[in-house]
N, C-alpha and C. Protein backbone atom coordinates (compact mmCIF):
# COMPACT_ATOMS: atom_id res chain seq x y z
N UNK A 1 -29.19 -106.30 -1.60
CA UNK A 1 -28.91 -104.88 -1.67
C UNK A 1 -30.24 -104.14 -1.72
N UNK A 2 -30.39 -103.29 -0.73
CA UNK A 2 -31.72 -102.29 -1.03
C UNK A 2 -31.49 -100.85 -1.45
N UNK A 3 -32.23 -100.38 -2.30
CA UNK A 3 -32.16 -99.53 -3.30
C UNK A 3 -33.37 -98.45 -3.44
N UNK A 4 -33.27 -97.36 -3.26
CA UNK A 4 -34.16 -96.93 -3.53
C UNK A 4 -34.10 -95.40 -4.53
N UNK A 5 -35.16 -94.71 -4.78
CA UNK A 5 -35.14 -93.82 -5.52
C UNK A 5 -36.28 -92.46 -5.24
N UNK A 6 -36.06 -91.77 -5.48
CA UNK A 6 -36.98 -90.09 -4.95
C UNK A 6 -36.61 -89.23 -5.65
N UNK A 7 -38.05 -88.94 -6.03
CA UNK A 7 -38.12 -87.61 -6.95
C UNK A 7 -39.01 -86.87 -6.61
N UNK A 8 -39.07 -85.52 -7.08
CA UNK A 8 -40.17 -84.30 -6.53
C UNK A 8 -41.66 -84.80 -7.16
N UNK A 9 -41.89 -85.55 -8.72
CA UNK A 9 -42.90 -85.13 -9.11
C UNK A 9 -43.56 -86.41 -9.58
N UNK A 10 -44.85 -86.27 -10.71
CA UNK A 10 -45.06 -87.95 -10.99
C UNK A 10 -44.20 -88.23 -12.25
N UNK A 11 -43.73 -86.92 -13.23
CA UNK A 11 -43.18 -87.11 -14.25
C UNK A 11 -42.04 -87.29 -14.33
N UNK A 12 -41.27 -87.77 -13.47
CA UNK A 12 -40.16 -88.24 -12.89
C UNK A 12 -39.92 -89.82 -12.63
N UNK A 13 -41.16 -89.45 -11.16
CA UNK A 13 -41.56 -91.11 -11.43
C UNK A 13 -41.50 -92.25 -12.27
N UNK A 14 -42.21 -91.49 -13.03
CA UNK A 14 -43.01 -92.24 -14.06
C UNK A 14 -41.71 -92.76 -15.05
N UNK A 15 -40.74 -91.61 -15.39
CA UNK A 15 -39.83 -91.98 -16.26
C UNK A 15 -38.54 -92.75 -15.62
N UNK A 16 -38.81 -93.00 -14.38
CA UNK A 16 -37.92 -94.12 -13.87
C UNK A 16 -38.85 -95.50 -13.82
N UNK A 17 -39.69 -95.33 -14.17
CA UNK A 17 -40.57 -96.83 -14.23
C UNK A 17 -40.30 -97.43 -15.64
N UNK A 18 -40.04 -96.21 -16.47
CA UNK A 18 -40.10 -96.33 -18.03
C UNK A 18 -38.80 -96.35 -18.45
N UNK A 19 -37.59 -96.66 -17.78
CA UNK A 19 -36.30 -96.42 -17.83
C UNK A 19 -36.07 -97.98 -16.88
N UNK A 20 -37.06 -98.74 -16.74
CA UNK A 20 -36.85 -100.10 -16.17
C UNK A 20 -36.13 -99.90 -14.66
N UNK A 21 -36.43 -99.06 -14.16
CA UNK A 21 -36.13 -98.89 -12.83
C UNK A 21 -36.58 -99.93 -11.26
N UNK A 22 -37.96 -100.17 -11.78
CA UNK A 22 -38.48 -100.91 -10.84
C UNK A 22 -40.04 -100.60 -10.84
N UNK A 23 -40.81 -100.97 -9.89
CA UNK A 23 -42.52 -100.66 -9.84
C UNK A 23 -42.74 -99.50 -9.17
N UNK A 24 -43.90 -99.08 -9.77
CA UNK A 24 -43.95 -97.79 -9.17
C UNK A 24 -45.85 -97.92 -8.85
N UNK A 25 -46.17 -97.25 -7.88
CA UNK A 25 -47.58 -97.03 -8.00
C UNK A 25 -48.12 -95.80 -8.16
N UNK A 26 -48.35 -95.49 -9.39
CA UNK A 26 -48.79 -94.06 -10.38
C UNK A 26 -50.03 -93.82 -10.04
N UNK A 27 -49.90 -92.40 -10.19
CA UNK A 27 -51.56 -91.76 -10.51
C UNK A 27 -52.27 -92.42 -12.03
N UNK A 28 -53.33 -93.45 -11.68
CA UNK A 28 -53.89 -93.59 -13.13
C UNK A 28 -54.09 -92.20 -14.08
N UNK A 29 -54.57 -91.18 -13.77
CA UNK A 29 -54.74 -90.27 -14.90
C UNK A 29 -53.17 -89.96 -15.78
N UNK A 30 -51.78 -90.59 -15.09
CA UNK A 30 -50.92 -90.53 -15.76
C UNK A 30 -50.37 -91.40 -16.50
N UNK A 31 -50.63 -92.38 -15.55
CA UNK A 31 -49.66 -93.47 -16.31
C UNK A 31 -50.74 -94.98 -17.21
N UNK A 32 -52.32 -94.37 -17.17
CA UNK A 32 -53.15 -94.99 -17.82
C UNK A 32 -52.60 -95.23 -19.71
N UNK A 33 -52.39 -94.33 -20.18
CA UNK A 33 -52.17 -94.14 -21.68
C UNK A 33 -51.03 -95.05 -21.76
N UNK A 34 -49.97 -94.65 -20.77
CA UNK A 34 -48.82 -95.79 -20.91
C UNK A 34 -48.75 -97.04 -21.27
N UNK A 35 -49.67 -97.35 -20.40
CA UNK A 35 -50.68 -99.11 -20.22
C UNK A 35 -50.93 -99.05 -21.76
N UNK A 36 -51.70 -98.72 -21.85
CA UNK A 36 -52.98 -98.83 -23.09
C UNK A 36 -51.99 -99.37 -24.69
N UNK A 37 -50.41 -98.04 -23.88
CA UNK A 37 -50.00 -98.00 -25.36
C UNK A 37 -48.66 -98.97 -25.49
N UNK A 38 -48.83 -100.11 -23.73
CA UNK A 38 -47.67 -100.95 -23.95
C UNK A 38 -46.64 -100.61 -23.81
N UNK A 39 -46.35 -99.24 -22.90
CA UNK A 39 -45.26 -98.76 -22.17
C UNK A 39 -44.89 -99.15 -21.24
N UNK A 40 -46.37 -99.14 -20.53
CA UNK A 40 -45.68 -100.03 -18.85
C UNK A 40 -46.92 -101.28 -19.17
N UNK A 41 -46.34 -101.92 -17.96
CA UNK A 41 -47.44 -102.99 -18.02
C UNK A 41 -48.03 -102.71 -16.28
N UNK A 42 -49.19 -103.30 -15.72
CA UNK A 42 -49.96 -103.30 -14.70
C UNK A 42 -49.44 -104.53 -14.22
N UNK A 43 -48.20 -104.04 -12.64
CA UNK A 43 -47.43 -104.79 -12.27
C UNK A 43 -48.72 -106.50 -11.60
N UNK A 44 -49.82 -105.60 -10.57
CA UNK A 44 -50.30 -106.57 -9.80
C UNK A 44 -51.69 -106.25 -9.54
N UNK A 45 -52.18 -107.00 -11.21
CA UNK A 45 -53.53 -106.25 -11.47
C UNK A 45 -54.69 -107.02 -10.71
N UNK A 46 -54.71 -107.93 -9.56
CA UNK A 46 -55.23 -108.79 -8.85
C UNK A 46 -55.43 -108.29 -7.59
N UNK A 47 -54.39 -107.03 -7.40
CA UNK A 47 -54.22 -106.48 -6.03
C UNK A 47 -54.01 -104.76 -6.40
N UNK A 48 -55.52 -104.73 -6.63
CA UNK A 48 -55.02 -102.83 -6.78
C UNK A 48 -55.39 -102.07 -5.29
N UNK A 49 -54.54 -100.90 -5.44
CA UNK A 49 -54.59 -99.98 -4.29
C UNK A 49 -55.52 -99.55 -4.49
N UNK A 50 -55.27 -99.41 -2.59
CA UNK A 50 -56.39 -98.26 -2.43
C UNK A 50 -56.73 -96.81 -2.16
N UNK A 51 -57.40 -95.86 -2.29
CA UNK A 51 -57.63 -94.59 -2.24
C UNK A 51 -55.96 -93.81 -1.55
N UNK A 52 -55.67 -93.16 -2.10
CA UNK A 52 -54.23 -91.97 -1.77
C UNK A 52 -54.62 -90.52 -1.16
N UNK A 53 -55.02 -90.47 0.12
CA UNK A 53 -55.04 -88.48 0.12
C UNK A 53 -54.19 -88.23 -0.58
N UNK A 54 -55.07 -86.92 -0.87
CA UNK A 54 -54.10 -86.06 -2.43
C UNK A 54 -54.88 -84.59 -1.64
N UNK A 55 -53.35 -83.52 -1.62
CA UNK A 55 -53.92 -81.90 -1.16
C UNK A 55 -53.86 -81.45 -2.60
N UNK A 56 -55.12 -80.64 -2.85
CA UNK A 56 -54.76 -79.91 -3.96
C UNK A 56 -54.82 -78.05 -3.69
N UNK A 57 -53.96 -77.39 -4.09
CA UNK A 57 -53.68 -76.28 -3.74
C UNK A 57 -53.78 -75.20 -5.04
N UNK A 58 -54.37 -73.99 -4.99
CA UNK A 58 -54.74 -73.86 -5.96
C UNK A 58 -55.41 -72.10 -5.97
N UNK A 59 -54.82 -71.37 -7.06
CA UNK A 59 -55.53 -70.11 -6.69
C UNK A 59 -56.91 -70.10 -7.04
N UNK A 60 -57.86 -69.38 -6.14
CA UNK A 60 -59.18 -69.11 -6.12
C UNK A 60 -59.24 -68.25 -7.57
N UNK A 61 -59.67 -68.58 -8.54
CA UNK A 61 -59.95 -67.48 -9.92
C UNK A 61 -60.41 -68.41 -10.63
N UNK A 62 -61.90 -68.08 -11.80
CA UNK A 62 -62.23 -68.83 -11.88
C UNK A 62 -61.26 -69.53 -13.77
N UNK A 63 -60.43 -68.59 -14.22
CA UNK A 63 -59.70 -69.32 -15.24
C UNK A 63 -58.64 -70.41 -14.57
N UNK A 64 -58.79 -71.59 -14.18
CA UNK A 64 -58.40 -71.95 -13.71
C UNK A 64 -57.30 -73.20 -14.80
N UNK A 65 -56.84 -73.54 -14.72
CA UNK A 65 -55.68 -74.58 -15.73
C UNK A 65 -56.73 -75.59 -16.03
N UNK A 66 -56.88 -76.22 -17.24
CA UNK A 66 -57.56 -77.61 -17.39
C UNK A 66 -57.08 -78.98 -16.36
N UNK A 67 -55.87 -79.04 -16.49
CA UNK A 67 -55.60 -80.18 -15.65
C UNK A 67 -56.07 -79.75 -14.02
N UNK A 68 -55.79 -78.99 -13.74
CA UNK A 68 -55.73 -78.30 -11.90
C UNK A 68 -57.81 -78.35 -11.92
N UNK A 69 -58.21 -78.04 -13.26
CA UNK A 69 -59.81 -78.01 -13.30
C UNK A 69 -60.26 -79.58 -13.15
N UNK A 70 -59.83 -80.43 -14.24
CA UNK A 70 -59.81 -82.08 -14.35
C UNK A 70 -59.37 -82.48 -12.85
N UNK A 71 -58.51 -82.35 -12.39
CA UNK A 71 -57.81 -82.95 -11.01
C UNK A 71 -58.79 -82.58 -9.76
N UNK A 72 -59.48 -81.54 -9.69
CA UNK A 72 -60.03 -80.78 -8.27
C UNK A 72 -61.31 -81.17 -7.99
N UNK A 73 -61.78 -82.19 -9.07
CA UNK A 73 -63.07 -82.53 -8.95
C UNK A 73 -63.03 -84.09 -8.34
N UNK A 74 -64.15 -84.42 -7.89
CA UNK A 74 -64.40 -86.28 -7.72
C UNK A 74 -63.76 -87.26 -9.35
N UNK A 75 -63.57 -88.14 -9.08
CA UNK A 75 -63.53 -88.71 -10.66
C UNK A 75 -63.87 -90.67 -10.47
N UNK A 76 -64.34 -91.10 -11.22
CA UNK A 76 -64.91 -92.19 -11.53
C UNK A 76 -64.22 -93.06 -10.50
N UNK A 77 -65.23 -93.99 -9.35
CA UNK A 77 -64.48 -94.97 -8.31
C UNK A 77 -63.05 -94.11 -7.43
N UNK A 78 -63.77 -92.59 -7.01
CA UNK A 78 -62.99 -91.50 -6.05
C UNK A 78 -63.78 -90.86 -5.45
N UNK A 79 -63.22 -90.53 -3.98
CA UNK A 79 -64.09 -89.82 -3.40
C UNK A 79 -63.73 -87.72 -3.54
N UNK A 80 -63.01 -87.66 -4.68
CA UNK A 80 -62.20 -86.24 -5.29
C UNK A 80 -61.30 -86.23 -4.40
N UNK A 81 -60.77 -85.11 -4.40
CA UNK A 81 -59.46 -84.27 -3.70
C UNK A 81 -59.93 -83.85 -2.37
N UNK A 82 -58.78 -83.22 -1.46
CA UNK A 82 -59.01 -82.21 -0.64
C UNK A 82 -58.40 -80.96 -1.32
N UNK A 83 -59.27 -79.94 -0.98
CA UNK A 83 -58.81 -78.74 -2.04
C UNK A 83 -58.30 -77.22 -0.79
N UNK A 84 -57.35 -76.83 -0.97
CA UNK A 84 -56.98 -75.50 -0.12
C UNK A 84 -57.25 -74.37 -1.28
N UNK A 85 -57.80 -73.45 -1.13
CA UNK A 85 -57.52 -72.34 -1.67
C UNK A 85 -57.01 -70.89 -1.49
N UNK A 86 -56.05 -70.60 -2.49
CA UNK A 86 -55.30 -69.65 -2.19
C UNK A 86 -56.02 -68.33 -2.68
N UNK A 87 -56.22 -67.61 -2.17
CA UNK A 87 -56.73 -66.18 -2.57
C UNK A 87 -57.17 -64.93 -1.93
């Protein structure tokens, strides 16, 4: 039987991974703490993925959200986002 599942967001995702749904391949900045805290486990830690385009969209101002600020930059073993701006 094949089965599948779709949702709009990662926090969705994520809570069908955490609801024993099946494997999922998460954004580490989300589902890292999970790991750490023995929520999920790291299905196939021998075989990690590789790099995901990610659009990030975003109004031009400079108070910008912490996470949308954290997310829009490069981050450790990434080459950052692609960024559109709205303004």
């Amino acid at each position: 039987m094949s089965v599948s599942m779709r949702v709009g967001n990662a926090e969705h995702y994520i809570a069908c991974a955490l609801a024993g749904l099946g494997l999922i391949q998460g954004p580490a900045c989300d589902v890292r703490h999970r790991v750490e805290a023995g929520d999920l486990v790291e299905g196939l830690p021998d075989h990690p993925s590789g790099p995901m385009a990610v659009a990030l969209v975003a109004p031009d101002r400079p108070s910008l959200v912490p996470t949308v600020a954290a997310c829009s930059g490069p981050s450790e073993g990434s080459a950052g986002f692609a960024a559109a701006v709205i303004g």
